[in-house]
Protein backbone atom coordinates (compact mmCIF):
# COMPACT_ATOMS: atom_id res chain seq x y z
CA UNK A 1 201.67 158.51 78.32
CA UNK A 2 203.36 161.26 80.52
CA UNK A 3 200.30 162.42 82.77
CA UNK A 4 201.52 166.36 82.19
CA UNK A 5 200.41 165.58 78.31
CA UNK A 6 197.57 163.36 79.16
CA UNK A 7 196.26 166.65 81.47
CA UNK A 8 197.09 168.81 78.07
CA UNK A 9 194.98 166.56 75.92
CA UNK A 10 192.33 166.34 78.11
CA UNK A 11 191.98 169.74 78.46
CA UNK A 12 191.88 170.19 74.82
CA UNK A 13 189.13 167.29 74.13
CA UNK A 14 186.64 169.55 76.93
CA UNK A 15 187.46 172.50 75.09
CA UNK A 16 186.64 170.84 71.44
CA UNK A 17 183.55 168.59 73.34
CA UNK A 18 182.56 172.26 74.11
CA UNK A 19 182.37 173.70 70.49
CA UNK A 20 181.36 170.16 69.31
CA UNK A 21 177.84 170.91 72.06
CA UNK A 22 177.42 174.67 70.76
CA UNK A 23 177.33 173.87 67.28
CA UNK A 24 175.16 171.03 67.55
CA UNK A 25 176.52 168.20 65.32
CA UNK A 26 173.50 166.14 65.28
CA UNK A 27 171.10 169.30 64.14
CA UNK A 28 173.90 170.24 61.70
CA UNK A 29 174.08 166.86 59.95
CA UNK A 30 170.05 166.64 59.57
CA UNK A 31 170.47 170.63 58.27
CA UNK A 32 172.65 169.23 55.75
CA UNK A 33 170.29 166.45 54.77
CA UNK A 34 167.80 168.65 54.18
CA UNK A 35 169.56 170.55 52.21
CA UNK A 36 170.74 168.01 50.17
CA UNK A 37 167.55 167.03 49.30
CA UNK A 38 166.74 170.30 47.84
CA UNK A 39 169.61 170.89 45.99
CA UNK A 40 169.15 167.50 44.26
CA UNK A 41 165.83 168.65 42.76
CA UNK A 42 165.59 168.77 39.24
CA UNK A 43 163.65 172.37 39.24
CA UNK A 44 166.30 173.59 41.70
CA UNK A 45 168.02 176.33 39.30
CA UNK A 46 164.32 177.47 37.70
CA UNK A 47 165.05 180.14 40.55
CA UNK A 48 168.93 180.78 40.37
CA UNK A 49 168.75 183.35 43.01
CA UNK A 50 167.13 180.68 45.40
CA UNK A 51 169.18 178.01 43.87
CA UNK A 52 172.35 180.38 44.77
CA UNK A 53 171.02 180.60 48.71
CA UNK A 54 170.48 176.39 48.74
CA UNK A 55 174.14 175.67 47.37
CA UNK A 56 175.82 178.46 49.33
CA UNK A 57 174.31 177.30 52.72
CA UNK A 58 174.67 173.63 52.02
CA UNK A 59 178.57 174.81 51.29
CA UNK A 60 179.00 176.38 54.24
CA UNK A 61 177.23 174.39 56.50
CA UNK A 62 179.26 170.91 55.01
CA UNK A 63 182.38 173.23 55.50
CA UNK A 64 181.58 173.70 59.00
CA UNK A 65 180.71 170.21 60.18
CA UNK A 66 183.88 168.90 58.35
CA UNK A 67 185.95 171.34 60.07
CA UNK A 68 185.09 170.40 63.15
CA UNK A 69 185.19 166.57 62.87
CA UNK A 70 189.16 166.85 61.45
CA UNK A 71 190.09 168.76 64.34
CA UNK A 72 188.45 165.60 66.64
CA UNK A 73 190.27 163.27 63.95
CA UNK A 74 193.30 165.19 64.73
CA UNK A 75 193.36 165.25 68.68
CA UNK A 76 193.00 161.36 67.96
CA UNK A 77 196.07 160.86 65.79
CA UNK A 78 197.91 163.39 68.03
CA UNK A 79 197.54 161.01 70.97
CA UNK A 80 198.96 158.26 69.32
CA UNK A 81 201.48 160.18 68.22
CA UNK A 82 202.95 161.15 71.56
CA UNK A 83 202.77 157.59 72.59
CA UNK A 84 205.08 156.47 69.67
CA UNK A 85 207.13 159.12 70.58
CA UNK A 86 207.31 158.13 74.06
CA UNK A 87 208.15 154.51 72.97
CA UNK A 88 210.39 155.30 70.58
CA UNK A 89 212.33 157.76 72.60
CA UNK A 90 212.18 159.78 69.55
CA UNK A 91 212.93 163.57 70.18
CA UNK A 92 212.17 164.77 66.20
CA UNK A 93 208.67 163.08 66.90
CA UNK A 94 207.88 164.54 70.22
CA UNK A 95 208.97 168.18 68.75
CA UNK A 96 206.35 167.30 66.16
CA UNK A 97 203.68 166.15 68.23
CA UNK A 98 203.79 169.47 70.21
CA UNK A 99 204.22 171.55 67.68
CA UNK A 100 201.13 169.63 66.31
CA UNK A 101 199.59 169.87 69.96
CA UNK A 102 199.90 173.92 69.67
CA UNK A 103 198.48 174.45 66.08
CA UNK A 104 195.71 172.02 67.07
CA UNK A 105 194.98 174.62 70.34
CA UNK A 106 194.87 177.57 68.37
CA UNK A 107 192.88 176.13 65.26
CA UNK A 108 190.26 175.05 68.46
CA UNK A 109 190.13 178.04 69.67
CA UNK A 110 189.43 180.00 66.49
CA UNK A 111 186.19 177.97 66.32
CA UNK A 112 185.15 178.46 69.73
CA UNK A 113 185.47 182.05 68.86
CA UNK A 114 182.97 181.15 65.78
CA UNK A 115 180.46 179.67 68.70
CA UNK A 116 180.52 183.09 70.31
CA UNK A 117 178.74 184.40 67.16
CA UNK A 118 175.26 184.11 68.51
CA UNK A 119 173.44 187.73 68.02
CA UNK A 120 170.38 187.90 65.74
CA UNK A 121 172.62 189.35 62.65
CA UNK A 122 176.16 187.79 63.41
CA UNK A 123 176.03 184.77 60.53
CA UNK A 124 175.40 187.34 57.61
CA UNK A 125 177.84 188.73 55.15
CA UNK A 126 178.38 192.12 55.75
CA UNK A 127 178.17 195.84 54.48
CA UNK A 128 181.57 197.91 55.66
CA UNK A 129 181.36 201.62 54.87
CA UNK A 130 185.26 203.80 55.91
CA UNK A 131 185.06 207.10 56.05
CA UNK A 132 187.97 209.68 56.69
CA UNK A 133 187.79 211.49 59.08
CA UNK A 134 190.05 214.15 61.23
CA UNK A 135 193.57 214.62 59.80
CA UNK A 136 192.92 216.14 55.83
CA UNK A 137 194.96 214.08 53.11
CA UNK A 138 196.32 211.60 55.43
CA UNK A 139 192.95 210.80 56.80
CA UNK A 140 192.09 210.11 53.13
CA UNK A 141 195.10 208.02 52.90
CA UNK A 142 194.77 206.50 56.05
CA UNK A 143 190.86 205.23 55.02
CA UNK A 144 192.20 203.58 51.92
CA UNK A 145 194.83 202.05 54.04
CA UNK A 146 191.75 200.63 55.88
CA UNK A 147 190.15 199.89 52.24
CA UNK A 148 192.87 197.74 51.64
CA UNK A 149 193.43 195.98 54.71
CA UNK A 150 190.20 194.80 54.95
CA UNK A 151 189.91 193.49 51.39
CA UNK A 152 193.19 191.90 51.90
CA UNK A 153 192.06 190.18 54.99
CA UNK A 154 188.96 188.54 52.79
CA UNK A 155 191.22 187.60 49.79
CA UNK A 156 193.14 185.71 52.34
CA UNK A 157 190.06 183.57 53.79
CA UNK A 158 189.11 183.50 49.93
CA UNK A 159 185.96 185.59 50.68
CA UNK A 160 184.18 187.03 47.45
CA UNK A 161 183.82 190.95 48.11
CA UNK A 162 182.29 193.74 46.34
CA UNK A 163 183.42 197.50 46.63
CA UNK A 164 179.47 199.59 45.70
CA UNK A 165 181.37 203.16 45.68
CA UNK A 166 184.22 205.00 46.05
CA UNK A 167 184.36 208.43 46.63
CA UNK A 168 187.97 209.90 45.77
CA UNK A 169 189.87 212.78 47.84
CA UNK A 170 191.35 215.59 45.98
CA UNK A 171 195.04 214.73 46.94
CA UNK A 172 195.50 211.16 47.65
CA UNK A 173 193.01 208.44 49.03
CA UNK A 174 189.79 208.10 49.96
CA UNK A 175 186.79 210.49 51.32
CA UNK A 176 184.37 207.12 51.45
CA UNK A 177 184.02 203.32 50.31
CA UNK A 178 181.44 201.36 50.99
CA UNK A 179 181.84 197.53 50.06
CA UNK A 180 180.45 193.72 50.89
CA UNK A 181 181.89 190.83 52.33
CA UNK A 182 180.18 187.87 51.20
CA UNK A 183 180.93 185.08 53.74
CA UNK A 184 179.12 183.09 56.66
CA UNK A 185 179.19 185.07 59.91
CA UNK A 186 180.94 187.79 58.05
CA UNK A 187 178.67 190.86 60.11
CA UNK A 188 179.37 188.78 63.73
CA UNK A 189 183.12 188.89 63.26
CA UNK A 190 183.70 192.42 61.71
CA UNK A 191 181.14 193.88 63.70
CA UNK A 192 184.27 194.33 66.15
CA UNK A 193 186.05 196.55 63.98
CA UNK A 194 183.37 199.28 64.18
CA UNK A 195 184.68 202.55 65.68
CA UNK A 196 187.13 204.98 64.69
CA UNK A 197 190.94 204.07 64.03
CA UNK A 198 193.61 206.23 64.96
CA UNK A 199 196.88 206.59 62.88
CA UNK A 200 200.48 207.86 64.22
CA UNK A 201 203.32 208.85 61.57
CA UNK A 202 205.65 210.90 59.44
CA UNK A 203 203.33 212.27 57.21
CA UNK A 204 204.63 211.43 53.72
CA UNK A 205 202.05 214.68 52.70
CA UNK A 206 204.17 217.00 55.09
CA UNK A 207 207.65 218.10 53.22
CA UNK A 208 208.68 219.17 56.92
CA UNK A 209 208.54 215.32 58.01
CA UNK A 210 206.11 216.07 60.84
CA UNK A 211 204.41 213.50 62.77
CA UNK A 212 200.80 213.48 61.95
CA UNK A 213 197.56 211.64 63.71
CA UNK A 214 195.02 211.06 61.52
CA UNK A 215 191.65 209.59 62.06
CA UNK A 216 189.01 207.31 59.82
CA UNK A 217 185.84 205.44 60.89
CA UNK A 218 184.76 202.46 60.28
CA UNK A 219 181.18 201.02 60.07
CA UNK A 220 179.43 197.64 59.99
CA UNK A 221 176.17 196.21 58.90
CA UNK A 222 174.29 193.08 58.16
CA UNK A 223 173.10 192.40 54.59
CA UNK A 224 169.52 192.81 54.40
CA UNK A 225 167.49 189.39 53.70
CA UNK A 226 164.20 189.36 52.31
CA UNK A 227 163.04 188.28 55.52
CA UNK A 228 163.90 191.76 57.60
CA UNK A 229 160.89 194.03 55.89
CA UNK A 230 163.05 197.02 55.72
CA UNK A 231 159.92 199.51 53.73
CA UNK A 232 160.86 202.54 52.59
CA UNK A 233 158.27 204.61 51.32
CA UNK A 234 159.02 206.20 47.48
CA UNK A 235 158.21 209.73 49.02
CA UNK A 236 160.63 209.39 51.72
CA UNK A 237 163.45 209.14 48.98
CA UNK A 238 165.35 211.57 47.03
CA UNK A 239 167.04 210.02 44.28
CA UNK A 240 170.08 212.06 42.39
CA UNK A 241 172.07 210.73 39.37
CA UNK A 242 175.19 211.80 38.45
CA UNK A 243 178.55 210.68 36.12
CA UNK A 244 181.08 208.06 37.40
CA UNK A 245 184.09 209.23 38.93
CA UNK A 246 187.28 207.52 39.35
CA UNK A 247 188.85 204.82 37.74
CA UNK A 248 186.29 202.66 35.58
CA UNK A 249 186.46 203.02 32.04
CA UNK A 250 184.64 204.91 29.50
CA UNK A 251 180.83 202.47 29.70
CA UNK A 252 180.88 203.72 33.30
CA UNK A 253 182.20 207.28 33.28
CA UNK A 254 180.62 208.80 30.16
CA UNK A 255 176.98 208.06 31.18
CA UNK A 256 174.58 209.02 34.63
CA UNK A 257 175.00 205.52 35.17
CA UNK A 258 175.50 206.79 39.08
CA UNK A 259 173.18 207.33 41.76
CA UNK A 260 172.90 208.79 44.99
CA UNK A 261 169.99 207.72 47.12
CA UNK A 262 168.97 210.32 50.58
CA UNK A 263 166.48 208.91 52.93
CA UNK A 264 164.36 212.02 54.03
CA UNK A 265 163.70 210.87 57.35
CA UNK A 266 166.43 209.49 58.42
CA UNK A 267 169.36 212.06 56.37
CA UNK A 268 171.36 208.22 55.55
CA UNK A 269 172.71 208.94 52.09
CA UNK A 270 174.10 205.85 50.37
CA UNK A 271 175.70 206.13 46.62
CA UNK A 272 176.23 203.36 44.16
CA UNK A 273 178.69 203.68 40.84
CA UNK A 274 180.27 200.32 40.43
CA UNK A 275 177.65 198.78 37.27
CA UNK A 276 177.25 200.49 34.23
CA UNK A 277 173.65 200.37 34.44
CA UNK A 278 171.57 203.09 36.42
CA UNK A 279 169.08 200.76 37.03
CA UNK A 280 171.33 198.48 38.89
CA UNK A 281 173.25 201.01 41.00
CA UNK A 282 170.04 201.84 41.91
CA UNK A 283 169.05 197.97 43.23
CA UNK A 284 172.21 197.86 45.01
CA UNK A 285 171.96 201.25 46.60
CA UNK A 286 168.64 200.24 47.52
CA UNK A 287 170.21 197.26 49.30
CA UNK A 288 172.64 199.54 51.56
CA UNK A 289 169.77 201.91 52.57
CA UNK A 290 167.81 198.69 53.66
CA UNK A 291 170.58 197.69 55.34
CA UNK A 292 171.94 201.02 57.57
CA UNK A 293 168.07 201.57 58.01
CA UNK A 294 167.96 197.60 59.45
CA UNK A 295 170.88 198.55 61.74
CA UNK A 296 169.24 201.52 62.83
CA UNK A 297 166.42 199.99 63.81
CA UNK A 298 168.73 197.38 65.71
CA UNK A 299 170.45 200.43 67.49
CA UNK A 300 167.28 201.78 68.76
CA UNK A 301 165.93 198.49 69.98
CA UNK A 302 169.16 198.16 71.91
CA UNK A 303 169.14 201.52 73.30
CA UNK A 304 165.59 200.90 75.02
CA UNK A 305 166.80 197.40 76.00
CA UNK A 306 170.16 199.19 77.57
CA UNK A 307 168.15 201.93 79.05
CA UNK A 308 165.41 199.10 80.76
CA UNK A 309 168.56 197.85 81.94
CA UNK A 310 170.56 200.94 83.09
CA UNK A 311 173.77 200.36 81.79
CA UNK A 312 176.06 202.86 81.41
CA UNK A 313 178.84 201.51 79.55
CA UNK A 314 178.28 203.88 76.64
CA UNK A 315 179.32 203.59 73.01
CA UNK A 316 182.49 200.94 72.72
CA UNK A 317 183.22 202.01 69.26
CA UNK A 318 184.90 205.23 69.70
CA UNK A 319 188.37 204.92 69.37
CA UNK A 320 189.21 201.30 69.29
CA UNK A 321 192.39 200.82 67.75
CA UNK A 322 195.73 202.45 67.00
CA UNK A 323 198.33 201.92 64.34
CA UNK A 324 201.56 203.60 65.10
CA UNK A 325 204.17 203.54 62.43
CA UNK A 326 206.32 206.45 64.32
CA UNK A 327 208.19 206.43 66.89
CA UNK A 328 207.90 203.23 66.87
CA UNK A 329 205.94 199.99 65.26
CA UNK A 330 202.65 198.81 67.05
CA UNK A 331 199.07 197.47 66.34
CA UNK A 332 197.13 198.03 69.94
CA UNK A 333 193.21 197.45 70.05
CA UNK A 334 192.21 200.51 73.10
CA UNK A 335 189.36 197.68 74.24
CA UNK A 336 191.02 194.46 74.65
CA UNK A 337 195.04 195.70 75.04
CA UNK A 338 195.53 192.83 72.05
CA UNK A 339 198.68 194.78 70.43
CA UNK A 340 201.22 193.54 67.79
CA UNK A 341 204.53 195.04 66.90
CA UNK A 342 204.04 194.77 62.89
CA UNK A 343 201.78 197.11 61.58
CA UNK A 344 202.71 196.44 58.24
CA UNK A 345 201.26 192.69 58.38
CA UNK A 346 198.07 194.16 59.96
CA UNK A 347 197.45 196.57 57.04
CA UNK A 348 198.26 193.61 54.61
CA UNK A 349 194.97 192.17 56.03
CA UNK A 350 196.52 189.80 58.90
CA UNK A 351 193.90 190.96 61.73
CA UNK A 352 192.42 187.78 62.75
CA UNK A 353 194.41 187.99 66.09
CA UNK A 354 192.46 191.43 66.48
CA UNK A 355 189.09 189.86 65.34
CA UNK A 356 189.23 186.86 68.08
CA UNK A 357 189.85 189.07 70.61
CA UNK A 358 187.35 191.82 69.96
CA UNK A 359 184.72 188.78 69.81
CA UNK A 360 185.79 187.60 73.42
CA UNK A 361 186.06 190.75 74.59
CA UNK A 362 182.34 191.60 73.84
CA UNK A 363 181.29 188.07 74.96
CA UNK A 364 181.85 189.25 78.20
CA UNK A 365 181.43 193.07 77.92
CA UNK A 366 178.18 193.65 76.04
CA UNK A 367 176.61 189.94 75.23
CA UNK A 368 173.65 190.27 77.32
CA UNK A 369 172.57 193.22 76.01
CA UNK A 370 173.56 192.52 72.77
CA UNK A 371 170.92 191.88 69.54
């Protein structure tokens, strides 16, 4: 084999050997064993919600280990494959084994990026709340861009989600939505899109045609587990209900199905209107106040861990990224100079490229001070 691609490979195989050592393939396969077992018992669905957990993890974790052994399967085949190229003479098969060689690069480096998920939080699904902020109706606009773009992104990777409220602006848009992403390591990877987005463009609002920068923010949160002991105490809540608004049909928008839930302490108000039942809006509600409250708690433990350790790097989140769809077309994250010159795939949920590098850019920013 040419010693240039035997180098190429090589290098490859250490970076893959490398993932292979993080994830632990010998404690993942006796994970998976164990979970076998308990999903082959016949009592297993007497408790469907602990049923659910069983199934999902033995899912995900099966999911994970086969992932990784087809990319080993593939650096394999991919070395024979340049050696019947080379004996062949064959120029159609070389092009294929490096166009092989690059998608089997970049499909190894994704997962390394996975390894670098290692805070206490970072394999939960996640809570994202947008919120519009500087910039009147295209603000609005602007967050429901961001509504969009992120629901887009987890339709592509088939990820279930589920939007709790919606609060409408007057004009056009969005004042608020707050929504799940139900996926493994969902809070780790998104966690990089928290801050506040800037937009640059004609204003379609403006009948002048003026250039207009709007801003929305963007927050991220774990899911609360039953594990976390998140108490909040019935006297430190206000609870208001109130009529659906919005799109939803006349079961949800002719009764108080809503509610509104203000933590006293704290001022977090979180709102739920998507079931038609009060009682429910009122469990899932419940579940986002646990879950900023659970952050909040995070954010203070890091403070006093950033303040032992006098950093003074300050809050990374402000102004991270910047979509600008006049003059010109560009993507640019402000943190790790990652830019693209198609905004319009980026709002159409293609932001993985953004995603990896956020993730290596806090590896080596804010890890060891991280969660």
């Amino acid at each position: 084999m040419n010693p240039d691609v035997a180098a190429e490979l090589k290098d490859l195989s250490a970076s893959l050997a490398n993932v292979e050592a993080v994830m632990d393939l010998a404690g993942l396969r006796a994970q998976i064993a164990e979970l076998e077992e308990q999903a082959a018992k016949p009592d297993l669905w007497d408790d469907p919600e602990s049923a659910q957990k069983v199934t999902s993890k033995l899912s995900h974790r099966q999911g994970e280990l086969r992932r990784v052994e087809e990319l080993r399967s593939r650096l394999d085949d991919l070395s024979v494959l340049f050696e019947l190229a080379e004996e062949g003479a064959d120029a159609d098969a070389e092009a294929e084994a490096r166009a092989e060689q690059e998608k089997l690069g970049s499909d190894i480096s994704s997962l390394e990026v996975r390894t670098l998920l290692s805070g206490e939080y970072d394999g939960r699904d996640a809570l994202v709340t947008i919120r519009s902020e500087a910039g009147g109706v295209d603000a609005a606009d602007f967050a429901e861009m961001l509504l969009r773009m992120y629901l887009r992104w987890s339709e592509r990777h088939g990820y279930p989600t589920e939007v709790y409220d919606t609060s409408y602006a007057e004009e056009a848009g969005i004042k608020s939505a707050t929504f799940k992403i139900a996926a493994p390591y969902a809070y780790g990877t998104l966690s990089v899109e928290q801050g506040t987005h800037r937009l640059v463009r004609i204003s379609p609002f403006d009948n002048q045609g003026r250039r207009q920068t709007s801003f929305a923010a963007v927050e991220v949160v774990p899911v609360v587990e039953q594990t976390d002991h998140v108490d909040i105490d019935e006297k430190d809540l206000r609870v208001d209900v109130y009529r659906s608004s919005g799109p939803g049909g006349q079961g949800v928008n002719t009764t108080d199905s809503a509610v509104r839930l203000t933590h006293i302490p704290t001022g977090i108000v979180v709102s739920c209107q998507n079931e038609r039942s009060q009682l429910q809006n009122k469990a899932s509600a419940m579940a986002v106040l646990q879950a900023k409250l659970l952050e909040r708690r995070r954010q203070e433990q890091q403070a006093k861990m950033d303040a032992l350790k006098d950093t003074s790097s300050g809050s990374w989140g402000n102004q991270m990224r910047t979509y600008v769809l006049h003059p010109y077309q560009m993507v640019k994250d402000l943190r790790t100079e990652h830019e693209v010159g198609n905004p319009s795939a980026v709002l159409d949920g293609d932001i993985d490229g953004f995603l990896e590098s956020g993730i290596r850019w806090r590896k080596t920013q804010f890890e060891p001070t991280r969660g």
